[in-house]
Structures are given as structure tokens and as C-alpha cells.
N, C-alpha and C. Protein backbone atom coordinates (compact mmCIF):
# COMPACT_ATOMS: atom_id res chain seq x y z
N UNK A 1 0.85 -1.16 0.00
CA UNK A 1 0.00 0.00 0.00
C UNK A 1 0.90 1.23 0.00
N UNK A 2 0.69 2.04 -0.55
CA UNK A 2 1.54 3.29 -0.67
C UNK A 2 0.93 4.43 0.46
N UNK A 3 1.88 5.50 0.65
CA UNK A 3 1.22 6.52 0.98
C UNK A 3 0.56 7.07 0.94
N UNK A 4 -0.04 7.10 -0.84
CA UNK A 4 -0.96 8.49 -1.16
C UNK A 4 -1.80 7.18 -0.71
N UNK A 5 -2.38 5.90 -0.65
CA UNK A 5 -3.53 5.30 -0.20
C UNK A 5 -3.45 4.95 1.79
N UNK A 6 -2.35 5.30 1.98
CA UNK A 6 -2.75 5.07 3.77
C UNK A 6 -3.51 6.84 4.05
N UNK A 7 -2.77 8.15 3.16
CA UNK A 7 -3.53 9.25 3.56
C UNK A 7 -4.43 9.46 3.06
N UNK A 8 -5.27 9.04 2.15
CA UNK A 8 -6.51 8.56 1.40
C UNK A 8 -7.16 8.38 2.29
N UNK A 9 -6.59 6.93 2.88
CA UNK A 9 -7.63 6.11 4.03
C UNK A 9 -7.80 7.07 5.53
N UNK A 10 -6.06 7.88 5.67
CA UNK A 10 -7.22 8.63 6.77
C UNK A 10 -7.87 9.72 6.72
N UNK A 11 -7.74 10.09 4.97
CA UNK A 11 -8.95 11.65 5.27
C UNK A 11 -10.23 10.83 5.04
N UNK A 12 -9.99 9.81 4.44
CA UNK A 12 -11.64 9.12 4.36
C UNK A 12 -12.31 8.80 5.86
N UNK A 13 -11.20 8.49 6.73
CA UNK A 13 -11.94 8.21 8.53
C UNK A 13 -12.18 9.18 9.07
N UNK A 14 -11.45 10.23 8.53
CA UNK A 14 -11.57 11.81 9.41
C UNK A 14 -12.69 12.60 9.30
N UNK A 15 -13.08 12.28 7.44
CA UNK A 15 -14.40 12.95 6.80
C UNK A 15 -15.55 12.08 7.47
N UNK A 16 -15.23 10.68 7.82
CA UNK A 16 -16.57 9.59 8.34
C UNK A 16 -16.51 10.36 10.09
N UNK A 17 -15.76 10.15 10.48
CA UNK A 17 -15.58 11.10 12.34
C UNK A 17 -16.49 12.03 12.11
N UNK A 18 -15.87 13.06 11.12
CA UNK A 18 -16.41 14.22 10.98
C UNK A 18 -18.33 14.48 11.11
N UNK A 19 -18.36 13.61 10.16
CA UNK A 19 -20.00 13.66 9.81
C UNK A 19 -20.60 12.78 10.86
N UNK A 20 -19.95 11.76 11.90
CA UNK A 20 -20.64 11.21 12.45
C UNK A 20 -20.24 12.35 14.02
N UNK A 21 -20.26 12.90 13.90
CA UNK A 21 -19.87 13.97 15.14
C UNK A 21 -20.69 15.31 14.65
N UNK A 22 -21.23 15.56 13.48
CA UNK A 22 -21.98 16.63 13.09
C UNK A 22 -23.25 16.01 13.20
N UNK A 23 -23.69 14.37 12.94
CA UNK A 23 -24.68 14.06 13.44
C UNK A 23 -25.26 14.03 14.58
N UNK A 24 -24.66 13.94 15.55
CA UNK A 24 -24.74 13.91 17.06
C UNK A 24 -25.02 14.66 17.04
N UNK A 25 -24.64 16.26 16.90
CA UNK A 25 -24.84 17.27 17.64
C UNK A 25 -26.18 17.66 16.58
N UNK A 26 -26.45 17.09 15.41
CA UNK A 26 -27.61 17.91 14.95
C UNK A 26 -28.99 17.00 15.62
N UNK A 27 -28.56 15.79 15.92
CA UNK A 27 -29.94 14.87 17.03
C UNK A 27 -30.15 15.46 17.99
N UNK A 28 -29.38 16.08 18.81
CA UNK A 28 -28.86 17.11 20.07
C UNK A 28 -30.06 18.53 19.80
N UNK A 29 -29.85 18.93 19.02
CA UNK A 29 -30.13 19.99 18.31
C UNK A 29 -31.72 20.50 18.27
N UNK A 30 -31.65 19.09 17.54
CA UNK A 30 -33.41 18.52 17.09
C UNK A 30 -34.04 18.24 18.29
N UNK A 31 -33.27 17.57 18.81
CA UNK A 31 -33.96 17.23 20.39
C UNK A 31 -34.28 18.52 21.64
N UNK A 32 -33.60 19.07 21.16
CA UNK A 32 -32.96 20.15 22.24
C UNK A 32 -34.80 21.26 22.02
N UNK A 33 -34.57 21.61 20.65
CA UNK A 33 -35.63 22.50 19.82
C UNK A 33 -37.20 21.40 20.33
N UNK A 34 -37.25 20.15 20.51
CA UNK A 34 -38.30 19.86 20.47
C UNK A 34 -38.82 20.07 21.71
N UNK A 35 -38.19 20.04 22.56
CA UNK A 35 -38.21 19.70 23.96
C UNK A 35 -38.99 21.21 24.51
N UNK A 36 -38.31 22.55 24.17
CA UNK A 36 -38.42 23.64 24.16
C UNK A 36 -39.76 23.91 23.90
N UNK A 37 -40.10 23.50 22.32
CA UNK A 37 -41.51 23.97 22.18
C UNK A 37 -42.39 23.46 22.74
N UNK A 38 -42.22 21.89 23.49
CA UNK A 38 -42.93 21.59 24.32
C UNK A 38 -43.27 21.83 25.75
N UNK A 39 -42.19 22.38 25.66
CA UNK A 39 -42.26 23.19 27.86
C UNK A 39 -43.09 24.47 27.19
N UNK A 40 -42.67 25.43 26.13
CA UNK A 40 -43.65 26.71 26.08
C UNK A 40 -44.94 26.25 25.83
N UNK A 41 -45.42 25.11 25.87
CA UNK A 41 -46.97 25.05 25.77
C UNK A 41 -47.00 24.91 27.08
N UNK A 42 -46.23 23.98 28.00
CA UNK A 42 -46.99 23.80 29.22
C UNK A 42 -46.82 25.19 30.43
N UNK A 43 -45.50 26.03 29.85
CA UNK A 43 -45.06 27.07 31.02
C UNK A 43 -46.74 28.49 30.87
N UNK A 44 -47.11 28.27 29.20
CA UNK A 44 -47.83 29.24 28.83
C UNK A 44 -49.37 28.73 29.93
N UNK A 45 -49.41 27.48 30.72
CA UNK A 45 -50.40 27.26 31.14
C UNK A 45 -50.34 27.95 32.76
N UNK A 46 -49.21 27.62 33.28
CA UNK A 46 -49.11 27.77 34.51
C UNK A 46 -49.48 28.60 35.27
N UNK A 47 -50.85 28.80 36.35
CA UNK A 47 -51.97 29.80 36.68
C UNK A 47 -50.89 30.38 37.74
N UNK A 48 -50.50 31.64 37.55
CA UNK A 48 -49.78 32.53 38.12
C UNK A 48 -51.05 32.71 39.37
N UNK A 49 -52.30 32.62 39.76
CA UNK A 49 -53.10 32.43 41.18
C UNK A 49 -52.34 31.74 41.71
N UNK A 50 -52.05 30.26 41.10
CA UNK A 50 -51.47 29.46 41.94
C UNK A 50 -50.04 28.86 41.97
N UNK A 51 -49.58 29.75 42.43
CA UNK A 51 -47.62 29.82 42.39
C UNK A 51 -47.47 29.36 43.08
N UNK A 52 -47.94 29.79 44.57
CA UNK A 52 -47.94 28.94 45.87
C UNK A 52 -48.73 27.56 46.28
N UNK A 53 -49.33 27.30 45.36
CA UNK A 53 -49.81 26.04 45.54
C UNK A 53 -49.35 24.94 45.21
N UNK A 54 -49.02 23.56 45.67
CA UNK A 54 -48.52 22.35 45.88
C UNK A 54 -49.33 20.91 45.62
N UNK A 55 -49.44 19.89 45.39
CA UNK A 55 -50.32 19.39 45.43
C UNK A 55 -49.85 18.45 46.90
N UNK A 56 -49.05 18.51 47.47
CA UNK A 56 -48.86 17.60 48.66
C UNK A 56 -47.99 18.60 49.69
N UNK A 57 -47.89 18.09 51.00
CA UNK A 57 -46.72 18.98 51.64
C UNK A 57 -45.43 18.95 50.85
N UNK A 58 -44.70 17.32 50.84
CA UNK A 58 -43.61 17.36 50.05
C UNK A 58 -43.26 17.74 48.86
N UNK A 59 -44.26 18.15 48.06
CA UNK A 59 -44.09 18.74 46.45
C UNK A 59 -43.35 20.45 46.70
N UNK A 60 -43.13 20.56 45.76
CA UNK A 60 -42.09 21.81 45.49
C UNK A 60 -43.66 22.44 45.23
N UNK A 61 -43.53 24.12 45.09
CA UNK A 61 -44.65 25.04 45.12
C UNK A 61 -44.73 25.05 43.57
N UNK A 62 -45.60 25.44 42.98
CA UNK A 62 -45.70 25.52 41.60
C UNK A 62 -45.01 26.33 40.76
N UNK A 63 -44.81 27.20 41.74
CA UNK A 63 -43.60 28.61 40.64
C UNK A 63 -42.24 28.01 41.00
N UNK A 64 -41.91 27.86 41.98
CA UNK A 64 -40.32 26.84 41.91
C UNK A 64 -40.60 25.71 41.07
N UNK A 65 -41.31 24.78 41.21
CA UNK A 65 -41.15 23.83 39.85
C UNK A 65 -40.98 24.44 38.82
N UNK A 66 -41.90 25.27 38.03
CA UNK A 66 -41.86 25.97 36.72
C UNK A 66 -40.79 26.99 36.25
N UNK A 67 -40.39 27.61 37.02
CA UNK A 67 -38.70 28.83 37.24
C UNK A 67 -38.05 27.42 36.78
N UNK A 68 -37.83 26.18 37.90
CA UNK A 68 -36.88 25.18 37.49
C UNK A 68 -37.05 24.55 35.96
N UNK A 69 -38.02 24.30 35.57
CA UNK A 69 -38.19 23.87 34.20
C UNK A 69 -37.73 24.87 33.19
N UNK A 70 -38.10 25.89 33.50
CA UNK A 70 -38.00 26.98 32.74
C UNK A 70 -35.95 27.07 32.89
N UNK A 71 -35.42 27.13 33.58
CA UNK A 71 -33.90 27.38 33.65
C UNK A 71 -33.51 25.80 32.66
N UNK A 72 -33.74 24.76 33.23
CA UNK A 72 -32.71 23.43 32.64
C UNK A 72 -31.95 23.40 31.66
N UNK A 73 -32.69 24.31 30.64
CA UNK A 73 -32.29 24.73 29.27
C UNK A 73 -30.36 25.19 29.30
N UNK A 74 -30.10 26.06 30.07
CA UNK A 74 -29.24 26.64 30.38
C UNK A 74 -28.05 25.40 31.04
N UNK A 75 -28.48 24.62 31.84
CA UNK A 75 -27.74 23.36 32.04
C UNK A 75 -27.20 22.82 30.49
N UNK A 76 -27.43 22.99 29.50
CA UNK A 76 -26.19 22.70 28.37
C UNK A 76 -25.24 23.48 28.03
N UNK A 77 -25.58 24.80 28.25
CA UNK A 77 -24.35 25.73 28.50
C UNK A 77 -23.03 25.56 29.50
N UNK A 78 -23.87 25.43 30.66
CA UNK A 78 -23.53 25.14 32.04
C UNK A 78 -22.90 23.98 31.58
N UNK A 79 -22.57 23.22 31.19
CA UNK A 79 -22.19 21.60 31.18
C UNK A 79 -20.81 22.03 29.61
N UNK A 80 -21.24 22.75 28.51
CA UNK A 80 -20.36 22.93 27.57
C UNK A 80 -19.27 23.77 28.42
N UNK A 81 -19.50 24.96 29.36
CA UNK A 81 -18.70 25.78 29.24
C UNK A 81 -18.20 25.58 30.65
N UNK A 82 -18.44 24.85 30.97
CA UNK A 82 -17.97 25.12 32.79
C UNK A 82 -17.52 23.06 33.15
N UNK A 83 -16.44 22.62 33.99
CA UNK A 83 -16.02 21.51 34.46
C UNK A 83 -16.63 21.24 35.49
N UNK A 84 -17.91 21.83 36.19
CA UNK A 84 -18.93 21.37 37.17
C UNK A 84 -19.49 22.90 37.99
N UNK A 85 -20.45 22.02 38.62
CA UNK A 85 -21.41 23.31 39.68
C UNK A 85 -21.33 22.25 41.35
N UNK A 86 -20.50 23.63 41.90
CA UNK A 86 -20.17 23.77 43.36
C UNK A 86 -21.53 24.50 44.13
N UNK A 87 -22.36 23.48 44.69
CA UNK A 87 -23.40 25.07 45.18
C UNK A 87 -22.78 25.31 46.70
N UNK A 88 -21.79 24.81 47.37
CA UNK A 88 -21.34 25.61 48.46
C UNK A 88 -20.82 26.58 47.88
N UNK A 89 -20.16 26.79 46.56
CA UNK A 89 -19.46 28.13 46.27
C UNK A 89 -20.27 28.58 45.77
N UNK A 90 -21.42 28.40 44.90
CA UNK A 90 -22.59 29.20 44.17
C UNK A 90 -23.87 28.83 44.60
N UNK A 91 -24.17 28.95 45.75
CA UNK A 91 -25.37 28.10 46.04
C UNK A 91 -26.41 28.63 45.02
N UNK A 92 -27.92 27.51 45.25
CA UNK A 92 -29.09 27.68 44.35
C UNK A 92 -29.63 28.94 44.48
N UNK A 93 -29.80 29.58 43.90
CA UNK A 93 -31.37 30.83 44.37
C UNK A 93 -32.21 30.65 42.68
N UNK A 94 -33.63 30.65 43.40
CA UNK A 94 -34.20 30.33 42.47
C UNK A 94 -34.57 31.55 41.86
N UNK A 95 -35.01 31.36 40.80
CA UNK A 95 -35.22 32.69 39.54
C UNK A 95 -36.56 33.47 39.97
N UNK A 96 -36.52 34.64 39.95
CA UNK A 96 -37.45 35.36 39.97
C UNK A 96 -38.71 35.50 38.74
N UNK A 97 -39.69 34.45 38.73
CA UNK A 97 -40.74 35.31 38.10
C UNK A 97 -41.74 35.59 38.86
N UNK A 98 -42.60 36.44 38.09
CA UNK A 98 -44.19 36.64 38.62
C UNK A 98 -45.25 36.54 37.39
N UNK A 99 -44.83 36.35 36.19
CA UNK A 99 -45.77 35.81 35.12
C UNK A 99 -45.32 34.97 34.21
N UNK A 100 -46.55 34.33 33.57
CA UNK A 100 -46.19 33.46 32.55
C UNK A 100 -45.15 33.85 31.32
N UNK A 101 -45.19 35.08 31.07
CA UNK A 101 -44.33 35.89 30.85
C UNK A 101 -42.85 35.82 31.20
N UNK A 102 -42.52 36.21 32.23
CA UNK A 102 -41.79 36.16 32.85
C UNK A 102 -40.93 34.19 33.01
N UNK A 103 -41.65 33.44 32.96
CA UNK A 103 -41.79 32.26 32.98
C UNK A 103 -41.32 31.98 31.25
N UNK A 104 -41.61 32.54 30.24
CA UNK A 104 -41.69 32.19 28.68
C UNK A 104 -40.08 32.97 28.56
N UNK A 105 -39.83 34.09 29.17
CA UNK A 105 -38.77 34.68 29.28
C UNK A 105 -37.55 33.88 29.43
N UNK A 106 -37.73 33.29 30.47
CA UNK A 106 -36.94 32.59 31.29
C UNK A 106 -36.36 31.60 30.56
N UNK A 107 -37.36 30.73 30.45
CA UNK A 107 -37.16 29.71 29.12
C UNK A 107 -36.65 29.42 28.13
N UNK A 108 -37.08 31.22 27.51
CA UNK A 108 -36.42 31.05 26.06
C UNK A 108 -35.00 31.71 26.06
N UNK A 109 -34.92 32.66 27.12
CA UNK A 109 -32.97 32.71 27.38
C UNK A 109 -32.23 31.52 27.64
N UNK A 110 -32.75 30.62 28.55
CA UNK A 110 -31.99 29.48 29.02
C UNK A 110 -32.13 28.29 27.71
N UNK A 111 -32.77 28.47 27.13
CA UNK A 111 -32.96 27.41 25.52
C UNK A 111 -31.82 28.07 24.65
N UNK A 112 -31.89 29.25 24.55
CA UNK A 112 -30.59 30.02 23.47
C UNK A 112 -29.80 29.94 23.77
N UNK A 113 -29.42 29.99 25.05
CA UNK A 113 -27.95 30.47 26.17
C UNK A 113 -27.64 28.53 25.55
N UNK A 114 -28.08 27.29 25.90
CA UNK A 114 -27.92 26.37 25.54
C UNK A 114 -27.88 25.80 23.94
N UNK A 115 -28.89 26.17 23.51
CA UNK A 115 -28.58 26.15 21.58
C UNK A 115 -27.21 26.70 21.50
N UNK A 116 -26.74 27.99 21.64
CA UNK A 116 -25.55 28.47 21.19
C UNK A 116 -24.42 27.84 21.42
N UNK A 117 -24.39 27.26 22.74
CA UNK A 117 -23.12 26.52 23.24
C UNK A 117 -23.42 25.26 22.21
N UNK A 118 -24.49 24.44 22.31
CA UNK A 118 -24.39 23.37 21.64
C UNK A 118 -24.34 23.51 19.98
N UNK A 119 -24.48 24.61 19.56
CA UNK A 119 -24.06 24.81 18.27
C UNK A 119 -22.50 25.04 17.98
N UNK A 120 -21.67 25.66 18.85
CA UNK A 120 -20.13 25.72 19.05
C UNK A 120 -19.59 24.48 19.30
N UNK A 121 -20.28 23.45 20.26
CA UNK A 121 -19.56 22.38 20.88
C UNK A 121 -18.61 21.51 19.87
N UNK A 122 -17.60 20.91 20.84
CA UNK A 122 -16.69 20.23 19.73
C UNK A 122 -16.88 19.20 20.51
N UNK A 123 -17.55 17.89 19.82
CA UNK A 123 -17.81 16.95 20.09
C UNK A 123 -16.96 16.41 20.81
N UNK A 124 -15.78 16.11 20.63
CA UNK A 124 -14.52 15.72 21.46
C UNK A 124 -14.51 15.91 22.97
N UNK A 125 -14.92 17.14 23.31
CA UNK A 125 -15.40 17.47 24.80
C UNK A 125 -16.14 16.47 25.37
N UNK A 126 -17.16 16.12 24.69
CA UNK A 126 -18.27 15.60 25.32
C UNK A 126 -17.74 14.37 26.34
N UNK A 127 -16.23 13.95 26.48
CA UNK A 127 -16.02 12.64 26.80
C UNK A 127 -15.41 13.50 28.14
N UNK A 128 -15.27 14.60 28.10
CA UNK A 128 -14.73 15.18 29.57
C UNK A 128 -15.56 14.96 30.82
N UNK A 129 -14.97 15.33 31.85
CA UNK A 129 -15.87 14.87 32.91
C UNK A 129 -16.54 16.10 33.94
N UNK A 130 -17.30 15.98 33.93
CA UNK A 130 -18.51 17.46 35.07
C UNK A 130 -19.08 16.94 35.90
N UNK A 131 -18.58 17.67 36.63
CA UNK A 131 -19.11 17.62 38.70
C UNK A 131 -20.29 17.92 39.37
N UNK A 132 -21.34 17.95 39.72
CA UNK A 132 -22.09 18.90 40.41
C UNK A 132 -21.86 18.03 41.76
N UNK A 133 -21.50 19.11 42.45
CA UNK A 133 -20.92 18.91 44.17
C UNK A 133 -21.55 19.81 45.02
N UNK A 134 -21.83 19.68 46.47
CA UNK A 134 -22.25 20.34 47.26
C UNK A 134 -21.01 20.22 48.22
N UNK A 135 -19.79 20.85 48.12
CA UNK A 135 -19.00 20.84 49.03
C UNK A 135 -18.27 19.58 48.72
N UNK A 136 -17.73 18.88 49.66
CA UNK A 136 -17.28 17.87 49.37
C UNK A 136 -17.83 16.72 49.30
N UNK A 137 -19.15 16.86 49.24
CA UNK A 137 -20.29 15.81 48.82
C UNK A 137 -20.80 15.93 46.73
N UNK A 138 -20.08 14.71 46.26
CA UNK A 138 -20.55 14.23 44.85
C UNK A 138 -21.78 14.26 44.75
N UNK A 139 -22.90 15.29 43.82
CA UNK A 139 -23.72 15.03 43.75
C UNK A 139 -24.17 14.08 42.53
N UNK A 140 -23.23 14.31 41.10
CA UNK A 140 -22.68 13.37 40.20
C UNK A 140 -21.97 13.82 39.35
N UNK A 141 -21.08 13.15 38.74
CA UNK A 141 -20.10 12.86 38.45
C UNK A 141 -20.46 12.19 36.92
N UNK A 142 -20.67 13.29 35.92
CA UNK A 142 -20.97 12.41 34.48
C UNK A 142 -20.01 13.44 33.26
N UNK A 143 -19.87 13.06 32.47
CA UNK A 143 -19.15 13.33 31.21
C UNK A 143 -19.64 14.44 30.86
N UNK A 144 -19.86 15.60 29.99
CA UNK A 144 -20.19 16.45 29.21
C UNK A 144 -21.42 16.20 28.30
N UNK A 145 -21.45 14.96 28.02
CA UNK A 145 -22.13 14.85 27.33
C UNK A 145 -23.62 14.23 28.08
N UNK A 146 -23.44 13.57 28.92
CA UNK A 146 -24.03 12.81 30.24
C UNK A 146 -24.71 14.21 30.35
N UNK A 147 -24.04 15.16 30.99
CA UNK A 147 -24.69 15.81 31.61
C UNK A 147 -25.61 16.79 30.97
N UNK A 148 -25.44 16.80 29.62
CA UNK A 148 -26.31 17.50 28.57
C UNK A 148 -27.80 16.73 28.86
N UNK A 149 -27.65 15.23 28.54
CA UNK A 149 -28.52 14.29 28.32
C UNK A 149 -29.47 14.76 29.91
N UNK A 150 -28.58 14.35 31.17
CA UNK A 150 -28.98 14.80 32.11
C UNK A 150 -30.10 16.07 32.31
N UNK A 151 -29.84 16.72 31.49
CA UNK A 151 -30.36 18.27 31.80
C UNK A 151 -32.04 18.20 30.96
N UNK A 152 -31.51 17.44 29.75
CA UNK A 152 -32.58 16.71 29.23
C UNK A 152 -34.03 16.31 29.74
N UNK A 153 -33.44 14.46 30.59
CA UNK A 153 -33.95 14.36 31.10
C UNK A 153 -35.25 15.03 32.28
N UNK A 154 -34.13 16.08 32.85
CA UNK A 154 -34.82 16.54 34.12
C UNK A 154 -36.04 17.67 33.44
N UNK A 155 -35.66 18.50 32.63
CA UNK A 155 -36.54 18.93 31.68
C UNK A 155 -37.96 18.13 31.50
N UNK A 156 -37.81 16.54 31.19
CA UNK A 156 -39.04 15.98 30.54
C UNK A 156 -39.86 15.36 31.97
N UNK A 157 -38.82 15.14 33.10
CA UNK A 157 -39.50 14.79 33.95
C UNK A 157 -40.41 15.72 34.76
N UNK A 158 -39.62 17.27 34.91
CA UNK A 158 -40.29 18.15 35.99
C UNK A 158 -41.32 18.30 34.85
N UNK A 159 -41.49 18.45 33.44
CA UNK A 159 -42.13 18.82 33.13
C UNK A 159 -43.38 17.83 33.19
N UNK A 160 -43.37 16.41 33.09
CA UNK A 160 -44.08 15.73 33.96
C UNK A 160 -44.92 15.69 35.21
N UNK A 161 -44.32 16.20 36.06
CA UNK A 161 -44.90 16.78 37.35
C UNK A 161 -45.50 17.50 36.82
N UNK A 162 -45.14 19.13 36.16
CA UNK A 162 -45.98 19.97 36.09
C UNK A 162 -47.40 19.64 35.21
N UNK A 163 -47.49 18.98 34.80
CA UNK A 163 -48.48 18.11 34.25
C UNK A 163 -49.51 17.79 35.17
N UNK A 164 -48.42 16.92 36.17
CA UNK A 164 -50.04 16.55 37.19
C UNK A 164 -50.43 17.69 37.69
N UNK A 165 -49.39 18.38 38.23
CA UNK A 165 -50.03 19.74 39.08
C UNK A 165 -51.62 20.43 37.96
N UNK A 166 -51.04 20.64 36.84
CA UNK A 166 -52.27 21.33 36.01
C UNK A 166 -53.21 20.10 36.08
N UNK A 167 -53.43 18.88 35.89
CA UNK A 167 -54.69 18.19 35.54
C UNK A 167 -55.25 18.17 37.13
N UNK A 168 -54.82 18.28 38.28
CA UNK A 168 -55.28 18.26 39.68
C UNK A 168 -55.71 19.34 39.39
N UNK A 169 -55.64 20.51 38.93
CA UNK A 169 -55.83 21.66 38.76
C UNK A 169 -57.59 21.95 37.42
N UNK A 170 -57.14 21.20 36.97
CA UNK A 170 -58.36 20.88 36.35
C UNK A 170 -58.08 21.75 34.63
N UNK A 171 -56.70 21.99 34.63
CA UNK A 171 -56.23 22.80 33.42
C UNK A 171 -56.07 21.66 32.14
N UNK A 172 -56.48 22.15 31.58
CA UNK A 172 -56.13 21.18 30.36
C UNK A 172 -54.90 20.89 29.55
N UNK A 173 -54.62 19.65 29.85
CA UNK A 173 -52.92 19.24 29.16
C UNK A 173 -52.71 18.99 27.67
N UNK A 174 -51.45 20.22 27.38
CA UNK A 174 -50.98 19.81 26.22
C UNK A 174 -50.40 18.42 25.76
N UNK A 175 -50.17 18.10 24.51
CA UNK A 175 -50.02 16.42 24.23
C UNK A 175 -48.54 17.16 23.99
N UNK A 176 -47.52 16.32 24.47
CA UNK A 176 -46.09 16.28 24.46
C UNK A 176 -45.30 15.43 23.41
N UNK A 177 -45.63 14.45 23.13
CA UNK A 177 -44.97 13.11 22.04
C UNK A 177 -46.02 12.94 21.32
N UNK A 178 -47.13 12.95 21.57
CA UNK A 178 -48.31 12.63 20.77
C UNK A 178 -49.99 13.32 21.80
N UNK A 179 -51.03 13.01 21.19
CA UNK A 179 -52.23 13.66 21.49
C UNK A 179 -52.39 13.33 23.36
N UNK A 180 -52.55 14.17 24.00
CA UNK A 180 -52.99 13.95 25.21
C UNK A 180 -54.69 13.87 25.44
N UNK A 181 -55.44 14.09 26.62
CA UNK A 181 -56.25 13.37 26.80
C UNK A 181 -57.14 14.53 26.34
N UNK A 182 -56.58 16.05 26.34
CA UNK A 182 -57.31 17.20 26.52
C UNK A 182 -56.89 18.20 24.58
N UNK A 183 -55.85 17.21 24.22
CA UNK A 183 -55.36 17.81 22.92
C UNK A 183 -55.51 16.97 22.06
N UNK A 184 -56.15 16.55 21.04
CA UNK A 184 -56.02 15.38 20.51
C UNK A 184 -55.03 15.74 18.91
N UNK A 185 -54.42 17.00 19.44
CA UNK A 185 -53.70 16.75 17.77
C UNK A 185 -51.82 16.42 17.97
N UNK A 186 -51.77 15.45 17.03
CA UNK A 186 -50.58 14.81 16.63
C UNK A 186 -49.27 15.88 16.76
């Protein structure tokens, strides 16, 4: 085999890397965008009467759940641009809203602030490792890319909760993946 065919063979692996690392981040992308338009249907519901209301003692109040849904977005930034979150050095304070507004606000900074990083990201990162610690207590300990997924997740779950909170509520739920009980379109 000659040279000009071993450097053949590796711009041909570099161009296959390449595109399979532009795929990732455009599934990322797609996912990221879907996720988004689906919290602004449910944040646009959330009855600013009832901010302070809970459905149990142990449940979080309804405007801290929703501020929290509304930020997660920003956890891909947080995860591209930073090697972990210390909350003894930065502890939590939760976001200030007082309307749905304020709530759609929130959202759609912490969705951009995250699109942008994940539109820069160099895939290669993603195998690095990010902390969230409370002092010298691990809260976990996942990769870059983990913790994107992570941020994900927590997104689809609180937004879950906020779900029940509105149908206890007697509000009618948007369909998220497909028709819900109160939306029947696809």
C-alpha cells in the first residue's frame, strides 16, 4: 500500500468522524428544539393564582417547579462551558418570576444560552468529565455529554410533574410526544 492510499484512508476516517460527530450534535439539536416547544406550551399554562400552591406537603410550590423547568435549558451551557457546579461556592437561588411571561422569558434565554453553546460544541469534549458537588459531597459525576442528556432528562420529567399539578388543577394538558387526553392533535 503506498502513501498516497494510507492518507486517502485517513482523510476518508476523518471525513466519516467528521459527519458522524456533526450528526450527534444535529440529534442534540433537534432534540434540544423539540423539547423547548414543548415546555412553552406547558409554562404558557401555569396559573400565576397558583404559584404557591402544591399538590402535597412534600411537592415543590408551583412557581419553583416551573422557574426550574424553565432554567434546565441553560444546564447545556452550564455543562459545555464550565467543568462542574459547586453550590457551596454558588449556592441555588431560584429565579425570579411573577408571570407566565416572565416564565416564557426565562425559558427562552436558558434554551438560546444552551442552543448556542451546543451549536459551538466540539464533540470531542463531550467525553470530559462534570461535577455537580455540594462541598465535598458528589452530587454526580458524568461526562459532558451525560450531563447534557442529564439536563434533558430533568426537563421531561419536571415537566411531567408539572403536568399533574395542572390536571389536579383541572387545566387542560398539552399532548407532548403525541395527542394527550385534553389535545387530541398529533
Amino acid at each position: 500500500m503506498s502513501i498516497a492510499d494510507l492518507l486517502l484512508m485517513e482523510l476518508t476516517t476523518m471525513e466519516k468522524t467528521k459527519q458522524k460527530n456533526m450528526d450527534i450534535l444535529k440529534a442534540l439539536l433537534k432534540e434540544f428544539e423539540a423539547e423547548f416547544n414543548t415546555t412553552k406550551k406547558f409554562m404558557a399554562l401555569v396559573p400565576v393564582d397558583k404559584f404557591d400552591w402544591a399538590p402535597h406537603e412534600k411537592s415543590m410550590k408551583m412557581k419553583s417547579l416551573a422557574s426550574h423547568i424553565a432554567e434546565l435549558p441553560g444546564w447545556v451551557s452550564l455543562a459545555l462551558t464550565t467543568d462542574g457546579l459547586d453550590f457551596a461556592k454558588m449556592p441555588y437561588e431560584e429565579k425570579k418570576v411573577e408571570s407566565n411571561e416572565d416564565l416564557l422569558k426565562l425559558l427562552t434565554e436558558s434554551y438560546e444560552s444552551g442552543k448556542a453553546a451546543l451549536e459551538k460544541a466540539n464533540v470531542q469534549d463531550f467525553d470530559k468529565q462534570w461535577t455537580l458537588r455540594n462541598g465535598e459531597q458528589t452530587l454526580g459525576d458524568w461526562t459532558k455529554y451525560e450531563t447534557i442528556r442529564t439536563a434533558f432528562s430533568q426537563t421531561i420529567h419536571h415537566r411531567a410533574q408539572l403536568g399533574v399539578y395542572l390536571r389536579l388543577l383541572n387545566i387542560p394538558i398539552p399532548g407532548s410526544y403525541g395527542p394527550s387526553a385534553d389535545d387530541q392533535n398529533f
